[in-house]
C-alpha atoms as a PDB file:
ATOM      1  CA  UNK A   1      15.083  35.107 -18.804  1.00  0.00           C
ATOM      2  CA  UNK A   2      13.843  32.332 -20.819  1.00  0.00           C
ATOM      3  CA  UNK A   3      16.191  31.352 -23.668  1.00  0.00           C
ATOM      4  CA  UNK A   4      15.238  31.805 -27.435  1.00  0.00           C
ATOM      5  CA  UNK A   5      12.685  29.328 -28.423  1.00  0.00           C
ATOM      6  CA  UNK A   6      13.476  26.925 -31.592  1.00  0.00           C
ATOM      7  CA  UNK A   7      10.771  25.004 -33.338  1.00  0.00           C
ATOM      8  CA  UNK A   8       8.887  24.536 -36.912  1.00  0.00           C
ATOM      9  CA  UNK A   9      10.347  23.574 -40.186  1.00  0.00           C
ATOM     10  CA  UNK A  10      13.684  25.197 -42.202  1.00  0.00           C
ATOM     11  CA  UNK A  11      13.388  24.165 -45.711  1.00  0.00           C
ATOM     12  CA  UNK A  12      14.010  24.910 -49.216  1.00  0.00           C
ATOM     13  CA  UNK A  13      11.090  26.120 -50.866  1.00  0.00           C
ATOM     14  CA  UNK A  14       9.336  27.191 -47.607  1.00  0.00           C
ATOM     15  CA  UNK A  15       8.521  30.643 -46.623  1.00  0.00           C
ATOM     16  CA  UNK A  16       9.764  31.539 -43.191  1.00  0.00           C
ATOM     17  CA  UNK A  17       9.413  34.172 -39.965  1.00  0.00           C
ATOM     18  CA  UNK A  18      12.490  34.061 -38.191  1.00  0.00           C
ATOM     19  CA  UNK A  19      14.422  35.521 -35.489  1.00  0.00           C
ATOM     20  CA  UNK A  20      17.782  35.549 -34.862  1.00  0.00           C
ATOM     21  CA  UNK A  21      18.935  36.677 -31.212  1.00  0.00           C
ATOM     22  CA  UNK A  22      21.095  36.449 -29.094  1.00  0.00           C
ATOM     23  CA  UNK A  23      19.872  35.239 -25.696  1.00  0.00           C
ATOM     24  CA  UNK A  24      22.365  36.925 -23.324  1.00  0.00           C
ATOM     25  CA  UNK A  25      21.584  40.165 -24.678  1.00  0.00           C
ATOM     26  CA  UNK A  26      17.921  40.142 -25.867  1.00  0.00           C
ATOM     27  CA  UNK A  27      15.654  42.618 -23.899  1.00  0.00           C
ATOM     28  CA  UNK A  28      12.868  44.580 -23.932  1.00  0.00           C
ATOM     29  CA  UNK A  29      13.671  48.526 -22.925  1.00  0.00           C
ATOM     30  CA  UNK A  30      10.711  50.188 -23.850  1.00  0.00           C
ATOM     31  CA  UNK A  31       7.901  51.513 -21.075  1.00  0.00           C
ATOM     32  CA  UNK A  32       5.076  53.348 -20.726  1.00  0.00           C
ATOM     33  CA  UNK A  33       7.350  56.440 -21.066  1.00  0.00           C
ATOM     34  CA  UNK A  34       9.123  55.243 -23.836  1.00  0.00           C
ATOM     35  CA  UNK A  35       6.808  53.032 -25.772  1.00  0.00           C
ATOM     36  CA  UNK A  36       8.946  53.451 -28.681  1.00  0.00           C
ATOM     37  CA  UNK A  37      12.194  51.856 -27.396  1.00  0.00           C
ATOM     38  CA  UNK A  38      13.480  49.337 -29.455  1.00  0.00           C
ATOM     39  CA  UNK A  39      14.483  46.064 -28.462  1.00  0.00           C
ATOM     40  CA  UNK A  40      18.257  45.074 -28.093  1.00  0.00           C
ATOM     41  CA  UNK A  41      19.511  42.019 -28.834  1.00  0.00           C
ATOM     42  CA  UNK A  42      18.231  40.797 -31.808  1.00  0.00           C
ATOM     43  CA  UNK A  43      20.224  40.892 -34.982  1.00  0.00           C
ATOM     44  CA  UNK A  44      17.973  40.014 -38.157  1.00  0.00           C
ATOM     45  CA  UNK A  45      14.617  39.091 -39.225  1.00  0.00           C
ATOM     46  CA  UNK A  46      13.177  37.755 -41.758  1.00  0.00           C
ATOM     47  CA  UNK A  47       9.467  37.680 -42.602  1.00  0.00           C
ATOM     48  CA  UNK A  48       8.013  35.737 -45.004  1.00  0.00           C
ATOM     49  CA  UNK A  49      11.331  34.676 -46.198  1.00  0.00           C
ATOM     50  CA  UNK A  50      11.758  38.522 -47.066  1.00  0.00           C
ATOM     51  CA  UNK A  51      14.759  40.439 -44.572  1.00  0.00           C
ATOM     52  CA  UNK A  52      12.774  43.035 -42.279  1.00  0.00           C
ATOM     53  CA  UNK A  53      16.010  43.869 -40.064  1.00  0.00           C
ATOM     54  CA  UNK A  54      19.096  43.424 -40.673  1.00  0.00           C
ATOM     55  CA  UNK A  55      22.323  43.560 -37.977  1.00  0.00           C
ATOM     56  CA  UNK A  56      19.648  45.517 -35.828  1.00  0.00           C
END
């Protein structure tokens, strides 16, 4: 699996999306029989600057 990917500007004043995971543990458990699994292995995100999840 492909480690988390960094890039784009952190600075005061700007609005961010951001991700934080952790990349031994990220993964993807949902299927066609359960499309509504949610992913493991990330731990906050923000939106906009504005916290959508946080220790998910």
């Amino acid at each position: 699996m492909a480690p988390c990917s960094v890039g784009g500007l952190g600075r005061e004043g700007l609005q961010a999306n951001l991700a934080i995971c952790n990349e031994r543990t990220i993964a993807d458990p949902n299927s066609s029989e359960r499309p509504l699994e949610a992913a493991v292995g990330v731990s906050h995100v923000l939106v906009g600057g504005e916290l959508g999840l946080e220790n998910g």
